[in-house]
N, C-alpha and C. Protein backbone atom coordinates (compact mmCIF):
# COMPACT_ATOMS: atom_id res chain seq x y z
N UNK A 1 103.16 51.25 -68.41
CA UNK A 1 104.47 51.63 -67.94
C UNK A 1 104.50 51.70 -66.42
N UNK A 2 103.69 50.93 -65.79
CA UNK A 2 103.09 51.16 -64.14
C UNK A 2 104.86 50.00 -64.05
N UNK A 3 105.35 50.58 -62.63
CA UNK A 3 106.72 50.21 -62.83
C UNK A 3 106.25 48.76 -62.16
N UNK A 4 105.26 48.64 -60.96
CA UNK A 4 104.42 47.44 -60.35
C UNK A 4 104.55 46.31 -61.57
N UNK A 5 104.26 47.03 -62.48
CA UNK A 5 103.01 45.83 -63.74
C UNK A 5 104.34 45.21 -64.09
N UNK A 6 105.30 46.02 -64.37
CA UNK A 6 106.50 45.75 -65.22
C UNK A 6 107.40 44.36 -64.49
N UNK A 7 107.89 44.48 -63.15
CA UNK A 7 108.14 44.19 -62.38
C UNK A 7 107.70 42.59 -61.90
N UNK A 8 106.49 42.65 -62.17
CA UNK A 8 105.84 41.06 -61.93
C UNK A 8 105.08 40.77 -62.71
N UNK A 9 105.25 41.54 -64.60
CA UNK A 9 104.42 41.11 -65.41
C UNK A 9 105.24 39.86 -66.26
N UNK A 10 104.57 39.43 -67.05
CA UNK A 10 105.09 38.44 -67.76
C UNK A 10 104.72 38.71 -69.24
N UNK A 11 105.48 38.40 -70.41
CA UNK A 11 105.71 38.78 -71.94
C UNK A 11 105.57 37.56 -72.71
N UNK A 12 104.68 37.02 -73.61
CA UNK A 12 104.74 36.03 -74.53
C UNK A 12 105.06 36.37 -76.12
N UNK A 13 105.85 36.12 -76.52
CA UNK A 13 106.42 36.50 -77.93
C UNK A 13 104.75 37.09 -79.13
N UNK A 14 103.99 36.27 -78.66
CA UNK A 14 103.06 36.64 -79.60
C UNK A 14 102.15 37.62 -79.03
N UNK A 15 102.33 38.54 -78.13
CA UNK A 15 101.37 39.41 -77.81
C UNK A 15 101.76 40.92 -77.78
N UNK A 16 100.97 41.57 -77.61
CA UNK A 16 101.06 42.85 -78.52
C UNK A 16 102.21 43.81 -77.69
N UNK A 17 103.00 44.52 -78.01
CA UNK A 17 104.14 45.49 -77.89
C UNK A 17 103.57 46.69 -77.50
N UNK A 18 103.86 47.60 -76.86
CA UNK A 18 103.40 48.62 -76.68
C UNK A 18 103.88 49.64 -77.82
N UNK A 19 102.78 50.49 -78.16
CA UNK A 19 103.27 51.67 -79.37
C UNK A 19 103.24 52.97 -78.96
N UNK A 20 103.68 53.16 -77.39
CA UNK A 20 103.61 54.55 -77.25
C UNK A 20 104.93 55.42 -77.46
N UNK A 21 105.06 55.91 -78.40
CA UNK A 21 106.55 56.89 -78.78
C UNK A 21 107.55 57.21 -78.08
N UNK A 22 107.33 57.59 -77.01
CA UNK A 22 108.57 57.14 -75.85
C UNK A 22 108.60 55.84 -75.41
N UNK A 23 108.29 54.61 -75.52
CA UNK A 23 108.87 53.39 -75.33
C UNK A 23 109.39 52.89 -76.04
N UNK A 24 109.46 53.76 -77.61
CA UNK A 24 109.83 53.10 -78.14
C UNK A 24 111.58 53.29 -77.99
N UNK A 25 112.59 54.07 -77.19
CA UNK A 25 113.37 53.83 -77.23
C UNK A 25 113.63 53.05 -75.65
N UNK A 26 113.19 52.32 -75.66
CA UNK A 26 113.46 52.01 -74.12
C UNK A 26 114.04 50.04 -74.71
N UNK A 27 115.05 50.15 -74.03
CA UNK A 27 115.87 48.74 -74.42
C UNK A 27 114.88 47.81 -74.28
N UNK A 28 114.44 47.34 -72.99
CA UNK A 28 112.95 46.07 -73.10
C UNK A 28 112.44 46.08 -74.44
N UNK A 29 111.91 46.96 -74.39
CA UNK A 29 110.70 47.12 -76.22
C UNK A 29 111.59 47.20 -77.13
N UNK A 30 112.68 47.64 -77.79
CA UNK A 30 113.67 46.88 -78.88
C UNK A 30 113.90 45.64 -78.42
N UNK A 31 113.69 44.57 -77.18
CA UNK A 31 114.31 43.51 -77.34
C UNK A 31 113.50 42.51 -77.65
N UNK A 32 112.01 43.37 -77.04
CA UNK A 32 110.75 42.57 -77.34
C UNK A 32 109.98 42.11 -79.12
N UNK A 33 110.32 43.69 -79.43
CA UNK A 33 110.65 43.45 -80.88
C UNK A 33 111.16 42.52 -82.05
N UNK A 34 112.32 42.50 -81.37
CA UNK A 34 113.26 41.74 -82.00
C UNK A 34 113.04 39.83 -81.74
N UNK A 35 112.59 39.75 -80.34
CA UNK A 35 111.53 38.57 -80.61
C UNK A 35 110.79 38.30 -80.94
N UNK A 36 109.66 38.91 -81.17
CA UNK A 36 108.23 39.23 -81.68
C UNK A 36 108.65 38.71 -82.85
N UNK A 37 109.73 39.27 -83.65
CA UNK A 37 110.21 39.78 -85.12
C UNK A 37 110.65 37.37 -85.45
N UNK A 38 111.57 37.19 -84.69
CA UNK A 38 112.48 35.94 -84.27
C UNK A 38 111.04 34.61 -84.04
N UNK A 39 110.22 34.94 -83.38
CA UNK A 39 108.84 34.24 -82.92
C UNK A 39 108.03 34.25 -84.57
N UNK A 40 108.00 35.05 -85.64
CA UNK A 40 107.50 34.43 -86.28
C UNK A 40 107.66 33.86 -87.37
N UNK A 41 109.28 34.16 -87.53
CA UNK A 41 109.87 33.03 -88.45
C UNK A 41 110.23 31.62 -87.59
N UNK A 42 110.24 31.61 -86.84
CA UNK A 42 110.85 30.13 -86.11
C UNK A 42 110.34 29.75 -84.84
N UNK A 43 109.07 30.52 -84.06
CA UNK A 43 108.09 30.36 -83.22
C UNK A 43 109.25 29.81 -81.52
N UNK A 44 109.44 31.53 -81.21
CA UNK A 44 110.38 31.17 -79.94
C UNK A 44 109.09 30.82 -78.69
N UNK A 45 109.66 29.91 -77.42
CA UNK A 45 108.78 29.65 -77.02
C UNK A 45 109.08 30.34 -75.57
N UNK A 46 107.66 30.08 -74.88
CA UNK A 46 108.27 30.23 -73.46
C UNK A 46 108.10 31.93 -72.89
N UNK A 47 108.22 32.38 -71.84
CA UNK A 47 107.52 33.78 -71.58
C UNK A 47 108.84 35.06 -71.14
N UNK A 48 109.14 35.78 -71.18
CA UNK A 48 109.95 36.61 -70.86
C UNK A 48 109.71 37.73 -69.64
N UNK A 49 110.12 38.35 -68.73
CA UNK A 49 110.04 38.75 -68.05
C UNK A 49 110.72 40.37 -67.84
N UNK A 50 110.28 41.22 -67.28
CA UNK A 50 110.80 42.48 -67.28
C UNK A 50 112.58 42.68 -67.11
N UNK A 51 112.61 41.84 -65.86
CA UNK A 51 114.22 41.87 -66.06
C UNK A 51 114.88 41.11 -66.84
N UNK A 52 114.24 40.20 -67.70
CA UNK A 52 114.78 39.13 -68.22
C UNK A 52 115.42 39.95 -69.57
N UNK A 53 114.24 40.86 -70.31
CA UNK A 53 114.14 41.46 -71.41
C UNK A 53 115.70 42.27 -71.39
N UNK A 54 115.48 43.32 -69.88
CA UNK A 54 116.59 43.51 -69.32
C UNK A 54 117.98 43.48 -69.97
N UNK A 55 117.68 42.24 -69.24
CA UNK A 55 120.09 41.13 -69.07
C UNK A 55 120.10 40.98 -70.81
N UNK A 56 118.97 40.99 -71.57
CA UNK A 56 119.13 40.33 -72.79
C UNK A 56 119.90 41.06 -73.73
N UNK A 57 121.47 40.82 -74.02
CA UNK A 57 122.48 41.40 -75.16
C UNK A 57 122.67 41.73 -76.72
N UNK A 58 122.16 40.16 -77.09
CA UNK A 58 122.09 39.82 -78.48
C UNK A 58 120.63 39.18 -78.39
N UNK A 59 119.98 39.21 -79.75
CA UNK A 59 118.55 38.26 -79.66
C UNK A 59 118.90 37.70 -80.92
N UNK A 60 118.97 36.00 -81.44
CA UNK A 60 119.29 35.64 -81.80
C UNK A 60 118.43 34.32 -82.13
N UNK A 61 118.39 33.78 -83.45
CA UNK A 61 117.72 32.17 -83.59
C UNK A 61 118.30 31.38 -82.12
N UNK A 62 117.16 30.27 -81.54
CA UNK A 62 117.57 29.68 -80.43
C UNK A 62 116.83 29.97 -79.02
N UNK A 63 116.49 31.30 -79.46
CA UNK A 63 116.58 32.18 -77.89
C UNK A 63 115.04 31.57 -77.21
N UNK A 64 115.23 31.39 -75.84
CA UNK A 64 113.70 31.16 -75.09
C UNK A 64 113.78 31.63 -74.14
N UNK A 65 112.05 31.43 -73.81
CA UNK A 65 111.98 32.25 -72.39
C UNK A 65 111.70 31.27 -71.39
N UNK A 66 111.22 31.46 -70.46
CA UNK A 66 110.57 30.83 -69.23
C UNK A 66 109.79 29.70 -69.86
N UNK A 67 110.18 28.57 -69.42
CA UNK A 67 108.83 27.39 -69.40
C UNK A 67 107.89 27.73 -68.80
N UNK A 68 106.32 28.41 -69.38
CA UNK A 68 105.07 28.61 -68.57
C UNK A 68 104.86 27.09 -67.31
N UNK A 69 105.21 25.94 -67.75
CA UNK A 69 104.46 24.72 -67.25
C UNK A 69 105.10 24.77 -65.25
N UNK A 70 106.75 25.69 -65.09
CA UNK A 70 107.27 25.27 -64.42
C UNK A 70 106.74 26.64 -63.51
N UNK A 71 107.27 26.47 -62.19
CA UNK A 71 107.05 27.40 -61.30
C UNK A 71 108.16 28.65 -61.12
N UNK A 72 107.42 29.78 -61.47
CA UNK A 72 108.30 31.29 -61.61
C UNK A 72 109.44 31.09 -60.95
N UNK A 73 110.66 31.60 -61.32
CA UNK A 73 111.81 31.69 -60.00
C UNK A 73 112.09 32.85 -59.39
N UNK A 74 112.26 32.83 -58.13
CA UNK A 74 112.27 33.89 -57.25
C UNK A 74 113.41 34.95 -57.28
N UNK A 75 112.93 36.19 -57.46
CA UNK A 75 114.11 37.03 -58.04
C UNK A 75 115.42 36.69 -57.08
N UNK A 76 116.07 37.09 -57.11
CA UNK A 76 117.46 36.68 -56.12
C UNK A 76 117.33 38.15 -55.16
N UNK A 77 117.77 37.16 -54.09
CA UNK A 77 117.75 37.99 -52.30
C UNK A 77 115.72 37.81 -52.37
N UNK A 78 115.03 37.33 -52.95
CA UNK A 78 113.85 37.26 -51.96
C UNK A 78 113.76 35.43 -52.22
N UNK A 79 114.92 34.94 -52.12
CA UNK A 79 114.49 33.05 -52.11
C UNK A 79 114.97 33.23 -50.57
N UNK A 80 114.21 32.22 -50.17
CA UNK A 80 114.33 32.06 -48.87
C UNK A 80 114.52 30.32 -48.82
């Protein structure tokens, strides 16, 4: 929950969720869930991100994350 880690970490549908009892109401980790859940009936691809988890409304068949292959994009106000 280091706010650093969160911030510039990165999320792949198949890796493990955190189970500590207060995260579990925290919107990110229901959304991560709910992909986790989406990833293994229909294998979503691609990586998710702290704010990404964030903006995310509905989670739904379809949904992806980040192409690993391409280069991260720079949060907005630090592109130069």
């Amino acid at each position: 929950m280091d706010e650093d880690s969160l911030r510039h970490g990165i999320w792949y549908p198949d890796e493990e969720i955190c189970r500590a009892k207060e995260a579990q109401k925290l919107k990110w980790v229901r959304v991560q869930r709910q992909i986790a859940k989406l990833h293994k009936q229909f294998g979503v691809e691609g990586y998710f991100t702290y704010d990404m988890l964030n903006r995310i409304k509905l989670v739904r068949k379809g949904i992806k994350g980040r192409n690993p292959a391409l280069p991260p994009v720079e949060r907005r106000g630090l592109m130069q």
